[in-house]
N, C-alpha and C. Protein backbone atom coordinates (compact mmCIF):
# COMPACT_ATOMS: atom_id res chain seq x y z
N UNK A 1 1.43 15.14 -11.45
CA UNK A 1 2.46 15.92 -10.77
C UNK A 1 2.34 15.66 -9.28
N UNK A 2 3.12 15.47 -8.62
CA UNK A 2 3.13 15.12 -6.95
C UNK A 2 3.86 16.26 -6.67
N UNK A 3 3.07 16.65 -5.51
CA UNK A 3 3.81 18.09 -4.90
C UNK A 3 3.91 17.22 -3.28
N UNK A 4 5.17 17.96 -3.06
CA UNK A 4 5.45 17.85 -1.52
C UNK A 4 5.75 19.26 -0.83
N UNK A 5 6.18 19.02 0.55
CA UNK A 5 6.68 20.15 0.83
C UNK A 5 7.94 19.97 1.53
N UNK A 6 8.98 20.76 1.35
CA UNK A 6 10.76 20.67 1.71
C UNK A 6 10.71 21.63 2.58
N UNK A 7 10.88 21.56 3.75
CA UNK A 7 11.39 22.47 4.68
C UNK A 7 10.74 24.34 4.23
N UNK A 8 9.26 24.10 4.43
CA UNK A 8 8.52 25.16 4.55
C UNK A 8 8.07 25.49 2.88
N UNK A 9 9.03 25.10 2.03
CA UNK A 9 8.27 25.44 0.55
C UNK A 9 7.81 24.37 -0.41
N UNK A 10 7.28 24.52 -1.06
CA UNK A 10 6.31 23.91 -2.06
C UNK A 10 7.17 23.18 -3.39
N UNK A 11 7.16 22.02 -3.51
CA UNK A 11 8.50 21.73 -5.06
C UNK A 11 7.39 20.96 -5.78
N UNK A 12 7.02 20.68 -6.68
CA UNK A 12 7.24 20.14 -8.04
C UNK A 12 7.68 19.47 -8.93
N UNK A 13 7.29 17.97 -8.74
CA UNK A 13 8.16 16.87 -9.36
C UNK A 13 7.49 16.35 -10.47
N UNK A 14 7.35 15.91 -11.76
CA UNK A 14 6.61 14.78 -12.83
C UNK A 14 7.15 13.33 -12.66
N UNK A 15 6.24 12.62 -11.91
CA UNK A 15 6.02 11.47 -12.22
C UNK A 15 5.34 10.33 -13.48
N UNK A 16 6.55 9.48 -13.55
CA UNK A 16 5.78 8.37 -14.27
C UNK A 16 5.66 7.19 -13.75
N UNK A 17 4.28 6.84 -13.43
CA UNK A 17 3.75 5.69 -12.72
C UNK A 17 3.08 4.64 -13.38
N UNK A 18 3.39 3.14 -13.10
CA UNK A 18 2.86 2.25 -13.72
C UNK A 18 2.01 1.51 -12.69
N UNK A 19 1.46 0.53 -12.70
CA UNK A 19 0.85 -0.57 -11.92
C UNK A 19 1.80 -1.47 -11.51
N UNK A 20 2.26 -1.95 -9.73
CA UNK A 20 2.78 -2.22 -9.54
C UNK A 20 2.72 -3.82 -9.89
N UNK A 21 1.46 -4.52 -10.33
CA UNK A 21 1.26 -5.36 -11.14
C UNK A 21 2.00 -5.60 -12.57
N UNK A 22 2.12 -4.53 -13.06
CA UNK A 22 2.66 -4.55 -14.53
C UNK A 22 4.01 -4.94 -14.26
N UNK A 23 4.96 -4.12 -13.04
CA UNK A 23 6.09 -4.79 -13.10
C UNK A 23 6.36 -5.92 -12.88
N UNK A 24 5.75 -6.68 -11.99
CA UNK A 24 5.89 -8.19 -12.00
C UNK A 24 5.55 -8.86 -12.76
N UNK A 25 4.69 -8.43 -13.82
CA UNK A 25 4.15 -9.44 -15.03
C UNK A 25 5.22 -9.47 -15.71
N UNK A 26 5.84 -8.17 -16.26
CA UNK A 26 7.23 -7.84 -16.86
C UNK A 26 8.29 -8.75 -16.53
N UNK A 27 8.58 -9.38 -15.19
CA UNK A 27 9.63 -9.91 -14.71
C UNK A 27 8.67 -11.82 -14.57
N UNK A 28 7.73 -11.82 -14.79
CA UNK A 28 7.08 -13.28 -14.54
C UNK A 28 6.69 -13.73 -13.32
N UNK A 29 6.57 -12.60 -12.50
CA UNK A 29 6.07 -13.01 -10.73
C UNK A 29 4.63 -11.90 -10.59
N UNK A 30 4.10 -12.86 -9.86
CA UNK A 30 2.85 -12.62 -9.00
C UNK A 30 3.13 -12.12 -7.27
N UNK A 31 4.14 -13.33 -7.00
CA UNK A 31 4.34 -13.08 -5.12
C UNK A 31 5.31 -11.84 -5.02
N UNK A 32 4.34 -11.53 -3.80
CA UNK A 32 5.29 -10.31 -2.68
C UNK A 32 5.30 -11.31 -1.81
N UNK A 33 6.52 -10.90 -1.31
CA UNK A 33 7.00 -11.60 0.07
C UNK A 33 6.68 -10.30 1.07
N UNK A 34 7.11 -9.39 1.49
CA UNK A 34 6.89 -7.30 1.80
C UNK A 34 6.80 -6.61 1.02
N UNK A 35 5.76 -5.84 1.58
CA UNK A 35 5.51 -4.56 0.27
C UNK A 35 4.95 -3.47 1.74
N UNK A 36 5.70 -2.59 1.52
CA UNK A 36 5.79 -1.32 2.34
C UNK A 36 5.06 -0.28 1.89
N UNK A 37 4.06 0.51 2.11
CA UNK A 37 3.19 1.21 1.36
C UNK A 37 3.45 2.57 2.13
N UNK A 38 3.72 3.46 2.14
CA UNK A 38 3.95 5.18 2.34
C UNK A 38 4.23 6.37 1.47
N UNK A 39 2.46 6.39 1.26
CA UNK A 39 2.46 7.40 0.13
C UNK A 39 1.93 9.23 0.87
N UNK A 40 1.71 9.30 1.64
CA UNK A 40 1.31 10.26 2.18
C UNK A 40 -0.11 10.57 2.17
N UNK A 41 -1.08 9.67 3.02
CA UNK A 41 -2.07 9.80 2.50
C UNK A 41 -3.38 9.30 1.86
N UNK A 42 -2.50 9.10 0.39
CA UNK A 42 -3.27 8.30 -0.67
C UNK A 42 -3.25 7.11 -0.49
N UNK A 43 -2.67 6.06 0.60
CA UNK A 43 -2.15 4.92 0.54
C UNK A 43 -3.64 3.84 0.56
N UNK A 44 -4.93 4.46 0.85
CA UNK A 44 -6.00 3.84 0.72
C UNK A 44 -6.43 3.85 -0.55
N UNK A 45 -6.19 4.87 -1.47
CA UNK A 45 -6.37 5.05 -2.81
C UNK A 45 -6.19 3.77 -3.77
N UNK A 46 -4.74 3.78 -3.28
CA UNK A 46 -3.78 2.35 -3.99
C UNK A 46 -4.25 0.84 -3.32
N UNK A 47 -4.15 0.75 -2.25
CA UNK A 47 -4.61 -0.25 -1.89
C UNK A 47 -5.81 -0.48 -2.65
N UNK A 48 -7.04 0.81 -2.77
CA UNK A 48 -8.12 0.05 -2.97
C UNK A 48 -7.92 -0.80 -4.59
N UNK A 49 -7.19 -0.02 -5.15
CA UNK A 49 -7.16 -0.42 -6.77
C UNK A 49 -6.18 -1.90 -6.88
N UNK A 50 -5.53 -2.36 -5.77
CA UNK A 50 -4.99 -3.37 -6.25
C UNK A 50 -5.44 -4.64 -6.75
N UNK A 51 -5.30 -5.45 -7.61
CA UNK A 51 -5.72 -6.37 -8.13
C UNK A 51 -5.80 -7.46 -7.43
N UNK A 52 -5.89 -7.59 -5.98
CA UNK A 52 -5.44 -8.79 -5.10
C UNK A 52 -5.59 -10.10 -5.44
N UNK A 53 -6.86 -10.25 -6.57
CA UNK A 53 -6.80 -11.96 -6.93
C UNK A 53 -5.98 -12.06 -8.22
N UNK A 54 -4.73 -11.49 -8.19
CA UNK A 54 -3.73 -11.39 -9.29
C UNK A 54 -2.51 -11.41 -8.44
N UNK A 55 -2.32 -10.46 -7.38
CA UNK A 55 -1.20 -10.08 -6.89
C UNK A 55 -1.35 -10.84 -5.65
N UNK A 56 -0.13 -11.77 -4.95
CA UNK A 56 -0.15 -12.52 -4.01
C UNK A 56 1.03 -11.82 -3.07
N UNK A 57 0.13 -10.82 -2.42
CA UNK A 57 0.94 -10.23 -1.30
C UNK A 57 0.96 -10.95 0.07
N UNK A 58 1.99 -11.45 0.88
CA UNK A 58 2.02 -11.97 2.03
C UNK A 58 1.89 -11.07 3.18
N UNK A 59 3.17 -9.99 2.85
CA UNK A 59 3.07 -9.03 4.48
C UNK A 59 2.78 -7.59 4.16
N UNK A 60 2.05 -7.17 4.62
CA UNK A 60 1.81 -6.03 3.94
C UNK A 60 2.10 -4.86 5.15
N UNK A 61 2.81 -3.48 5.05
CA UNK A 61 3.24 -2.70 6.39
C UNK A 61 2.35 -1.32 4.96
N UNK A 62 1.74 -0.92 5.55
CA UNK A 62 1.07 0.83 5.32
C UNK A 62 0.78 1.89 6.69
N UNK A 63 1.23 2.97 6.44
CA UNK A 63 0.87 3.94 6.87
C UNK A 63 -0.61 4.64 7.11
N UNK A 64 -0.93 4.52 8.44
CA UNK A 64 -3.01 4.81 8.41
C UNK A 64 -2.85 6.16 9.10
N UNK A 65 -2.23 7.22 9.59
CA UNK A 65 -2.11 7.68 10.22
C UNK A 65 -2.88 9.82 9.90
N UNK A 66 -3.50 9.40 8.27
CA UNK A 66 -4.35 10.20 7.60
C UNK A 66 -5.62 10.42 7.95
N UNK A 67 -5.89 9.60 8.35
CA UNK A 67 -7.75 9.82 8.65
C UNK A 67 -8.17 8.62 7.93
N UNK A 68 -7.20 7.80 7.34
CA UNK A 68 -7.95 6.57 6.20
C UNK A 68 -7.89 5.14 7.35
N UNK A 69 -7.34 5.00 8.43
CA UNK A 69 -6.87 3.93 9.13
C UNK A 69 -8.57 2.61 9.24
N UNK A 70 -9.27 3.64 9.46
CA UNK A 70 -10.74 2.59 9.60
C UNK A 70 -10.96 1.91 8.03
N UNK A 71 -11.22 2.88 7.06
CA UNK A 71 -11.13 2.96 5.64
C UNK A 71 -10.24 1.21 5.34
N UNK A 72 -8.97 1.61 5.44
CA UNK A 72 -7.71 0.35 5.44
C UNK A 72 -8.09 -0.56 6.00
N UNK A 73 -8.38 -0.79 7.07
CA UNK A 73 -8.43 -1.64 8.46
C UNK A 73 -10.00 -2.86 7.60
N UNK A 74 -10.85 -1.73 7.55
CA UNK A 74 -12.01 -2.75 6.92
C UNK A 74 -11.51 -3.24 5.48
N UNK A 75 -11.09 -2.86 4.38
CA UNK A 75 -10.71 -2.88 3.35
C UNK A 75 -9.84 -4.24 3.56
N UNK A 76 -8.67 -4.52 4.24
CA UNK A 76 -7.85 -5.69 4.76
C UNK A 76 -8.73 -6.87 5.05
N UNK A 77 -9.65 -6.12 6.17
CA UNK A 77 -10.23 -7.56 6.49
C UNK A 77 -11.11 -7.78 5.42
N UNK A 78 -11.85 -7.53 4.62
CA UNK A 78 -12.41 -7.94 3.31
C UNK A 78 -11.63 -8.77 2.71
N UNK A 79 -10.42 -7.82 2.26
CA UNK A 79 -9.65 -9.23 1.46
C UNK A 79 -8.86 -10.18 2.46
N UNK A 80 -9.47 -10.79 3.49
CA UNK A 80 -9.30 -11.47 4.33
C UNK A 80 -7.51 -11.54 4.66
N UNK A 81 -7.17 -10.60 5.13
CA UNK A 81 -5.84 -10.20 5.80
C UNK A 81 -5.84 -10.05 7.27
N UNK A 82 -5.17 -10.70 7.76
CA UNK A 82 -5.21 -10.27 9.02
C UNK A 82 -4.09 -9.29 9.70
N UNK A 83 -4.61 -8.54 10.37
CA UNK A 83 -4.30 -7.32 11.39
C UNK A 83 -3.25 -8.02 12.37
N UNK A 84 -1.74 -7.78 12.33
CA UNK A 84 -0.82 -8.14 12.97
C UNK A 84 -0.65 -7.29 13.93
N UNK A 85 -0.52 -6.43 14.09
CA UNK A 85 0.13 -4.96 15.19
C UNK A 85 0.08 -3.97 14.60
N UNK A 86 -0.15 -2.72 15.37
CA UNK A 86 0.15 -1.10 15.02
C UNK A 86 1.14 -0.79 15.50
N UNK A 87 2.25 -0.11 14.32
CA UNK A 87 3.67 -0.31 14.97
C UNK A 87 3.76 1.60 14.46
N UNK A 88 3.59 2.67 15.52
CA UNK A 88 3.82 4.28 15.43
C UNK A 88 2.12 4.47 14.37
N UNK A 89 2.64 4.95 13.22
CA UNK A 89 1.53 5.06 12.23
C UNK A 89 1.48 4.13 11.56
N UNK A 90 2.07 3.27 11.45
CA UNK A 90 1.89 2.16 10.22
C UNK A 90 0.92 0.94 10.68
N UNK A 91 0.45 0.08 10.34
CA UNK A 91 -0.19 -1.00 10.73
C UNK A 91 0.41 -2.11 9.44
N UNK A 92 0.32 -3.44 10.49
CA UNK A 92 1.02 -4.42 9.29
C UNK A 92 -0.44 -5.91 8.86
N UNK A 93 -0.11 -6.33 8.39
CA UNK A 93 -1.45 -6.89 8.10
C UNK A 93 -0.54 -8.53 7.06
N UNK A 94 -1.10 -9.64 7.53
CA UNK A 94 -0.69 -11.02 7.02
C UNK A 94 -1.75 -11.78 6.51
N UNK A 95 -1.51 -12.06 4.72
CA UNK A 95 -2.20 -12.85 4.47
C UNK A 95 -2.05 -14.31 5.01
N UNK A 96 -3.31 -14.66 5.64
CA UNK A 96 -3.64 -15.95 6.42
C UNK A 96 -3.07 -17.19 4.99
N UNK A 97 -1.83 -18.62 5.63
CA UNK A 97 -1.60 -19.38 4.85
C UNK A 97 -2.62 -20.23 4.92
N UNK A 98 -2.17 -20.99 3.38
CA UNK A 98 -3.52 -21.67 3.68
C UNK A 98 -3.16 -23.30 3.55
């Protein structure tokens, strides 16, 4: 269940979530060309679980602006991404061609 909040009160939504992997297997692709990540938060969560030597993401834009930004920031450069600019809260990050 994902809760947000609407203009001072509390709502209540059911989600059904898959692996954003699964949908591209479904369709026969591996490459991202952009993938925009703004989950409120959790966006280090997801990142950490992605399958990266499966999924061939090029540009990647997430939101660090939680307390996770160091968390992200090292996590990127591990999977050897490089740190393009901090653009407000988001930071964008390019896998190096090879």
């Amino acid at each position: 269940i994902a809760r947000y909040q609407k203009r001072g009160g509390n709502k209540a939504q059911l989600l059904i979530c898959f692996p954003l992997e699964s949908f591209l297997r479904a369709v026969g692709q591996s490459k991202v060309d952009y993938f925009s990540l703004d989950i409120e938060g959790l966006d280090y969560s997801v990142l950490s679980i992605i399958p990266w030597d499966i999924l061939d993401i090029q540009v990647l834009m997430v939101e660090t602006n939680k307390g996770t930004r160091n968390k992200i920031l090292k996590l990127m450069a591990d999977k050897k991404y490089q740190h393009v600019k901090k653009i407000g809260v988001d930071d964008i990050f390019e896998k190096p061609r090879k």
